[in-house]
C-alpha atoms as a PDB file:
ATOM      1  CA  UNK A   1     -13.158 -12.364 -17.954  1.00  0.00           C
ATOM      2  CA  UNK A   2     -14.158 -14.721 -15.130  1.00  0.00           C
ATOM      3  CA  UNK A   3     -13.926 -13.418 -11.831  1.00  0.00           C
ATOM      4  CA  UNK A   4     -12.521 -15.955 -10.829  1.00  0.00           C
ATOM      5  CA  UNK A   5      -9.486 -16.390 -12.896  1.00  0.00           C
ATOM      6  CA  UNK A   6      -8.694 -13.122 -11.355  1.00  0.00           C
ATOM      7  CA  UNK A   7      -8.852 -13.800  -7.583  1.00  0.00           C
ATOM      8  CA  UNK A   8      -5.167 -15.838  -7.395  1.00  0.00           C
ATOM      9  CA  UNK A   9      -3.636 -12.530  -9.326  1.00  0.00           C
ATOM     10  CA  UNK A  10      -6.030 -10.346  -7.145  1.00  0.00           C
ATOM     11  CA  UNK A  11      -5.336 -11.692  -3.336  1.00  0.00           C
ATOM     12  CA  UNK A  12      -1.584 -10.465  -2.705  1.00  0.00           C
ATOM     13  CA  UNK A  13      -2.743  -6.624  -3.342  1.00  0.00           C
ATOM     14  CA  UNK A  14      -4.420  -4.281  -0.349  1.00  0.00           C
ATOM     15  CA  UNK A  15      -5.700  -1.691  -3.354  1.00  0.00           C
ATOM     16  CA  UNK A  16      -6.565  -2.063  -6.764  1.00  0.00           C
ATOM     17  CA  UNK A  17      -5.964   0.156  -9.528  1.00  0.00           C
ATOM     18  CA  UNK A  18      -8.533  -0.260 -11.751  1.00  0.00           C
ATOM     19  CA  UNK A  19      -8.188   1.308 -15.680  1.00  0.00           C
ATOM     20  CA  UNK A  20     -11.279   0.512 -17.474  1.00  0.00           C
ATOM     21  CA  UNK A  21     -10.854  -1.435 -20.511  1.00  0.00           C
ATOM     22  CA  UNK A  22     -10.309   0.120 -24.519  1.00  0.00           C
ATOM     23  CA  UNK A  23     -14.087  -0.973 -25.526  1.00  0.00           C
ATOM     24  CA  UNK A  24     -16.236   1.196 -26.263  1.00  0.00           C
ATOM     25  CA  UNK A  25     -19.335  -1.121 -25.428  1.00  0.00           C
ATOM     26  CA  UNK A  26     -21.433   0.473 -22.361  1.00  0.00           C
ATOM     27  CA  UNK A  27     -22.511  -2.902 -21.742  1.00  0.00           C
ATOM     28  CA  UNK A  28     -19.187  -4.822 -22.299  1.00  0.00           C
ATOM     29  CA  UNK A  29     -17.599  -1.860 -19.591  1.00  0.00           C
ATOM     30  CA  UNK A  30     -20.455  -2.253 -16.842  1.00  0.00           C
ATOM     31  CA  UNK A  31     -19.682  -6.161 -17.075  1.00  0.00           C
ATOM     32  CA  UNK A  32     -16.423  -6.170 -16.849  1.00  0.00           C
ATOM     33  CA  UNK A  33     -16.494  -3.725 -13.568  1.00  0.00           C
ATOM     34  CA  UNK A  34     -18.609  -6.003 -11.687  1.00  0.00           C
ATOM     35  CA  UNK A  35     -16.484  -8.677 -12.610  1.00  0.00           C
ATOM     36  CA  UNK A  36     -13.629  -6.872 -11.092  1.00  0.00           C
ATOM     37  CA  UNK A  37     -15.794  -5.785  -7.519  1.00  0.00           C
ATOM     38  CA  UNK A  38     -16.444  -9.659  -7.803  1.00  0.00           C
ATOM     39  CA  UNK A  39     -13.190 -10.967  -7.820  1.00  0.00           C
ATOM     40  CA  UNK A  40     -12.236  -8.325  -5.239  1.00  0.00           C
ATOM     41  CA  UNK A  41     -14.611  -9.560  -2.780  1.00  0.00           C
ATOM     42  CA  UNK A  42     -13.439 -12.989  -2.959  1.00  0.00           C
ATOM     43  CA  UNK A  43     -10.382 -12.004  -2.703  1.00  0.00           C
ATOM     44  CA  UNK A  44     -10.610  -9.916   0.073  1.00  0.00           C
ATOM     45  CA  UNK A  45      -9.824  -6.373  -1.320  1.00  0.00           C
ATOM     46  CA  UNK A  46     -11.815  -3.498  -0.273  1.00  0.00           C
ATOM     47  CA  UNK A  47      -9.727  -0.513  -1.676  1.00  0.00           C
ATOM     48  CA  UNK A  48     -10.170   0.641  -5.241  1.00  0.00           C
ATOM     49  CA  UNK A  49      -8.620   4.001  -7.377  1.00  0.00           C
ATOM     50  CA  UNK A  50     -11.232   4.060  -9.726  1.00  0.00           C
ATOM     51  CA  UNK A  51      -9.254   6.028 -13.371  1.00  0.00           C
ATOM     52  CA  UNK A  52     -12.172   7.564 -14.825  1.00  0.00           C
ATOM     53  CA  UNK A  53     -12.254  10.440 -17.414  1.00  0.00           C
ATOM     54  CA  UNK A  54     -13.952  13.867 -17.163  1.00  0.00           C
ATOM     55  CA  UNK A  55     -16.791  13.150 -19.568  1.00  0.00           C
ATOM     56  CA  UNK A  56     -18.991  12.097 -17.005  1.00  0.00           C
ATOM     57  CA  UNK A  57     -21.932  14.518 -17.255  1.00  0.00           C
ATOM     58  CA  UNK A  58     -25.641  13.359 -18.437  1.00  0.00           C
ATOM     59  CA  UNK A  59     -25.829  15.768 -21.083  1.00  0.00           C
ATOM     60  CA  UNK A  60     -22.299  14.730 -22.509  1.00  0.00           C
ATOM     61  CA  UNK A  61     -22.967  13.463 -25.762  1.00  0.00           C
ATOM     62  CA  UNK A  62     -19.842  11.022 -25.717  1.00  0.00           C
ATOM     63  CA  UNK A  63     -19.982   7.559 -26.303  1.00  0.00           C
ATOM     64  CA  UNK A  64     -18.666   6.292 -22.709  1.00  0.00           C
ATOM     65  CA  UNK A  65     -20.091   9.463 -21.041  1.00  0.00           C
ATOM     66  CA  UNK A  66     -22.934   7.204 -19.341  1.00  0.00           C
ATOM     67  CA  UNK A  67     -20.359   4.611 -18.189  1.00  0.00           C
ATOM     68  CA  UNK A  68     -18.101   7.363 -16.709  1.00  0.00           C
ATOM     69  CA  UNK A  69     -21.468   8.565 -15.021  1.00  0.00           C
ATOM     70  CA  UNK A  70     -22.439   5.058 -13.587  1.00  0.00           C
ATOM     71  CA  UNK A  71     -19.112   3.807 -12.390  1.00  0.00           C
ATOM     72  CA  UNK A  72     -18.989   5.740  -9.286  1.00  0.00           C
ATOM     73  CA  UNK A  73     -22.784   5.674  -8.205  1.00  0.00           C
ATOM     74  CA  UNK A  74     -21.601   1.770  -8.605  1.00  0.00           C
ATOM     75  CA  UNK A  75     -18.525   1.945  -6.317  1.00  0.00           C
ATOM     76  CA  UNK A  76     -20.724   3.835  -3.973  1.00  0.00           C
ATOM     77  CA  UNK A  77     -23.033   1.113  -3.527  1.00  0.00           C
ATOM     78  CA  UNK A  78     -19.906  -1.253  -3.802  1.00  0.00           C
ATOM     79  CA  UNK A  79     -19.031  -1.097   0.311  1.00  0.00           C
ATOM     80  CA  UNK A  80     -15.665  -0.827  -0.222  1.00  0.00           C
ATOM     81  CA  UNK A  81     -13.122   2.433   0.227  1.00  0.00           C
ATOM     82  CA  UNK A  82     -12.537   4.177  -3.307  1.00  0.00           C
ATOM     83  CA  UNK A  83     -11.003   6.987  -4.857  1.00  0.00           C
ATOM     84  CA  UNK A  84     -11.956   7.899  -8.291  1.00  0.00           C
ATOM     85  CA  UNK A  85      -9.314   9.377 -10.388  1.00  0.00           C
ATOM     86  CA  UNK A  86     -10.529  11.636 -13.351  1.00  0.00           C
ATOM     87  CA  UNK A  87      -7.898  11.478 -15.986  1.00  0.00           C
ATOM     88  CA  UNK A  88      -7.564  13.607 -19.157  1.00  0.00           C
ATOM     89  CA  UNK A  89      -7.593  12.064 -22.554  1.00  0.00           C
ATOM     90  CA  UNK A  90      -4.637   9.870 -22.976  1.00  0.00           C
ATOM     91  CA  UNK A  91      -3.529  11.537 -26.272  1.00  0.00           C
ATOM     92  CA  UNK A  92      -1.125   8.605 -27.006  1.00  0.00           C
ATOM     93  CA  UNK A  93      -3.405   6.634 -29.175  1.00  0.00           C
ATOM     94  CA  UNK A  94      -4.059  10.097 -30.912  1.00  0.00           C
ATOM     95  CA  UNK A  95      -1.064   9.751 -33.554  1.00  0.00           C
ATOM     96  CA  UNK A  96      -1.612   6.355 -34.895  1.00  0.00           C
ATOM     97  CA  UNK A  97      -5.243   6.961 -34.738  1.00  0.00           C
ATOM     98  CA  UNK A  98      -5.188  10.095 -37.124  1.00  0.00           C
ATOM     99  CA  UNK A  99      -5.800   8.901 -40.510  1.00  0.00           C
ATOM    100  CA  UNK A 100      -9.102   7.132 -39.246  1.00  0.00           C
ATOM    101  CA  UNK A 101     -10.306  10.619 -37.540  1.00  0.00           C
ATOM    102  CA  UNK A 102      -9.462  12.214 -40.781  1.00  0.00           C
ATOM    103  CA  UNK A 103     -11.171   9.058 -43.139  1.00  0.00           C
ATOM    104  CA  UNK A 104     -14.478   9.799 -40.590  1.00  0.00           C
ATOM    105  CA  UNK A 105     -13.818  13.889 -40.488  1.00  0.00           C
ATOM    106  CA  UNK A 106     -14.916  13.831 -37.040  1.00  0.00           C
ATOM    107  CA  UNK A 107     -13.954  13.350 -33.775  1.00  0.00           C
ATOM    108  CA  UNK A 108     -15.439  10.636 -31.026  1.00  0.00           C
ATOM    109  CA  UNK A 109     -13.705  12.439 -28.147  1.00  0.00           C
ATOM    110  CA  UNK A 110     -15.804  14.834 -26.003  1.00  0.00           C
ATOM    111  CA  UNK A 111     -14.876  18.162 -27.572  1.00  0.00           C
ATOM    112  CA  UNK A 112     -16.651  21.483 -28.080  1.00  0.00           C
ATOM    113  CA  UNK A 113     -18.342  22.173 -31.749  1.00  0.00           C
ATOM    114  CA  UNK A 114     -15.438  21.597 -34.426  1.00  0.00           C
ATOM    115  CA  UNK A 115     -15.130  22.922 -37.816  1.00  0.00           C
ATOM    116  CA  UNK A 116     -12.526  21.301 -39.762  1.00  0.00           C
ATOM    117  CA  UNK A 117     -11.581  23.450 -42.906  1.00  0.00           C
ATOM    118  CA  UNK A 118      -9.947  21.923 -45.720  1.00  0.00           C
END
């Protein structure tokens, strides 16, 4: 998204609340962060709670493990006041995401060694 279409929706908030999008593009994820610390500084917001997710290690093997990583060296170097939040997995999207975990018989989340028995 342009950062500006988000300054008008951005510039009657003191703190943002950021929740990093579903993709699961590293890329598409560091993009669309500094497209958010963008339209923040236009719009004069220098407060962030940053919801991140405890996968954040560099030997994690999951797929967003090096976005969770980056994010707050980024907001570091942002010069603005945040708090990052590390949430559990939303298990939510589990259910209706089952029968695809079962189709692949194996798991993208960051989990320990799994041994599915049939």
């Amino acid at each position: 998204m342009n950062p500006q279409t988000m300054v008008p929706v951005f510039e009657p908030i003191d703190v943002l609340v950021y929740i990093p999008s579903k993709t699961y593009n590293n890329v598409q994820r560091v993009q669309e962060l500094e497209n958010v610390l963008s339209a923040m500084k236009s719009a004069n917001i220098n407060q962030m709670v940053f919801v991140s997710f405890y996968a954040d290690q560099e030997n994690n093997p999951f797929t967003m493990s090096g976005y969770y990583g980056y994010a707050p060296r980024r907001l570091a170097a942002a010069g603005i006041n945040y708090a990052v939040l590390k949430n559990a997995l939303y298990a939510d999207p589990l259910i209706p995401y089952l029968p695809e975990l079962i189709k692949r018989q194996a798991l993208i989340y960051p989990v320990g060694h799994l041994v599915i028995k049939k």
